[in-house]
C-alpha atoms as a PDB file:
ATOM      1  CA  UNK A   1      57.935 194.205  47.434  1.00  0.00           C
ATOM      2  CA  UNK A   2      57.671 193.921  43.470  1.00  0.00           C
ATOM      3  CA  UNK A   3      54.453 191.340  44.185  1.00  0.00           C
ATOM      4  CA  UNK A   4      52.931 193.960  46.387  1.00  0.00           C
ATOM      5  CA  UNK A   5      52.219 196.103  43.388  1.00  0.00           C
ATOM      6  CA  UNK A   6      49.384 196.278  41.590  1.00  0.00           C
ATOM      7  CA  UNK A   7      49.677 194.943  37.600  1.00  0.00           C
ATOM      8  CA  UNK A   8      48.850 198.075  35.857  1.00  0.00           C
ATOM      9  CA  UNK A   9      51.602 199.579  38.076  1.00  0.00           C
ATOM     10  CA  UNK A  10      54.387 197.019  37.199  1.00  0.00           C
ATOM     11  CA  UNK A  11      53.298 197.666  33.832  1.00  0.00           C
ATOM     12  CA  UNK A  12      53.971 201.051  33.938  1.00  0.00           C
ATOM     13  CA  UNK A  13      57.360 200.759  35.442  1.00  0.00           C
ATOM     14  CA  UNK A  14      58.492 198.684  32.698  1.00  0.00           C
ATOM     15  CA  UNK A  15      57.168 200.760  30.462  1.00  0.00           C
ATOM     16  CA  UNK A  16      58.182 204.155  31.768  1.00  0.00           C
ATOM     17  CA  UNK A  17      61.895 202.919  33.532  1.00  0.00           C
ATOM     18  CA  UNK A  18      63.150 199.887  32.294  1.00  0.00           C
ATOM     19  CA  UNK A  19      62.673 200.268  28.601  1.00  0.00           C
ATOM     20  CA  UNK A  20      63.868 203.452  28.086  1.00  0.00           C
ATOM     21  CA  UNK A  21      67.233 202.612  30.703  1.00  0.00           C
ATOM     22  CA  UNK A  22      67.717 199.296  28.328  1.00  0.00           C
ATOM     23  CA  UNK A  23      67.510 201.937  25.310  1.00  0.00           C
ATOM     24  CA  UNK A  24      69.987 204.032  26.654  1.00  0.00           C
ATOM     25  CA  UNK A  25      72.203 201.081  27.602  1.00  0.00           C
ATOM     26  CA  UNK A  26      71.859 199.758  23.880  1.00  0.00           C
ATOM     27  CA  UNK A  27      72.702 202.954  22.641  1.00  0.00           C
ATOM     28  CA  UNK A  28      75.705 203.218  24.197  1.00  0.00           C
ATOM     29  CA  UNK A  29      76.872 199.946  23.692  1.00  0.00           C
ATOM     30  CA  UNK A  30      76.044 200.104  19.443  1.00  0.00           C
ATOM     31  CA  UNK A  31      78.257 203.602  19.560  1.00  0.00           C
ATOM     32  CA  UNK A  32      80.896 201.914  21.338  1.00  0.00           C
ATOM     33  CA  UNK A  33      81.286 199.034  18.975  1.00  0.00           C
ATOM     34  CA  UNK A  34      80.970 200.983  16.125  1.00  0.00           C
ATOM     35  CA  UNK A  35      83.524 203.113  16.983  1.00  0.00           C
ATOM     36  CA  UNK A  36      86.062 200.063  17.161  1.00  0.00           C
ATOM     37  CA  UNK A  37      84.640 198.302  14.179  1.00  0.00           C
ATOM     38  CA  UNK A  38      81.699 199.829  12.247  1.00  0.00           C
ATOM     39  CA  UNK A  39      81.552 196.716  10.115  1.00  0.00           C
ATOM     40  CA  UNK A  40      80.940 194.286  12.393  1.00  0.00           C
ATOM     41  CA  UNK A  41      78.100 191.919  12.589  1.00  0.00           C
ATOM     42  CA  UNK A  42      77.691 192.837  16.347  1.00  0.00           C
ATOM     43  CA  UNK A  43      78.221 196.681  15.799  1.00  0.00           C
ATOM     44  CA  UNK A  44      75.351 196.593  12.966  1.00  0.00           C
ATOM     45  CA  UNK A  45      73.534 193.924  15.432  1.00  0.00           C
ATOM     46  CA  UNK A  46      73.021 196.527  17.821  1.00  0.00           C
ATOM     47  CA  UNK A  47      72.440 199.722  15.731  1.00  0.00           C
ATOM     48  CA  UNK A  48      69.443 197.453  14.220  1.00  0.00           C
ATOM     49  CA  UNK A  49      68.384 197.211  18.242  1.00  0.00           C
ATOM     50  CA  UNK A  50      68.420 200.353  19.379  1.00  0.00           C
ATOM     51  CA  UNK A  51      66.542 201.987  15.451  1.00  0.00           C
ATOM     52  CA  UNK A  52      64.050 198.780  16.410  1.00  0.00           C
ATOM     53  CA  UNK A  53      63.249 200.530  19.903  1.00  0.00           C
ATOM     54  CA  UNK A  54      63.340 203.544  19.013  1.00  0.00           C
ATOM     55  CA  UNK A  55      59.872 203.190  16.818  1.00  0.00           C
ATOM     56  CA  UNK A  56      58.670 202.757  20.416  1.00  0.00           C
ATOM     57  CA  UNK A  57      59.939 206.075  21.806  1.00  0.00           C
ATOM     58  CA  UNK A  58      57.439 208.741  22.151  1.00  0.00           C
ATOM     59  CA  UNK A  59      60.256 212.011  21.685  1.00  0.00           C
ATOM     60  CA  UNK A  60      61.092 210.322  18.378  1.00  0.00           C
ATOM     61  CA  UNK A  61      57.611 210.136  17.067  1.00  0.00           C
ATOM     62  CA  UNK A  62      57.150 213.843  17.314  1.00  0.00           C
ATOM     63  CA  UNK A  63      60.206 214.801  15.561  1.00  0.00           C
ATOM     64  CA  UNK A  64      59.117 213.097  12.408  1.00  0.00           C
END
């Protein structure tokens, strides 16, 4: 079915779905490990993840 769809659409779903799901998923995972261990490389690995997506998010843009 994911063939079927046009480019621009597929695009879009990325864009609009999976991105901001991933964010959310990063998120959680960079509060998690930085509430076991806040000095870990993989705790600051992901906090440097999710601030890097977040230039990306629209809601963000508008608060600053």
């Amino acid at each position: 079915m994911w063939v079927l769809l046009s480019s621009r659409l597929r695009t879009w779903l990325l864009l609009a779905i999976a991105v901001p799901a991933f964010r959310a998923a990063l998120r959680r995972a960079s509060a998690s490990a930085a509430r076991r261990d806040p000095a870990s490389p993989t705790a600051r690995r992901l906090s440097s993840l999710d601030s890097g997506l977040s230039r990306f998010d629209r809601r963000d843009r508008r608060r600053r």
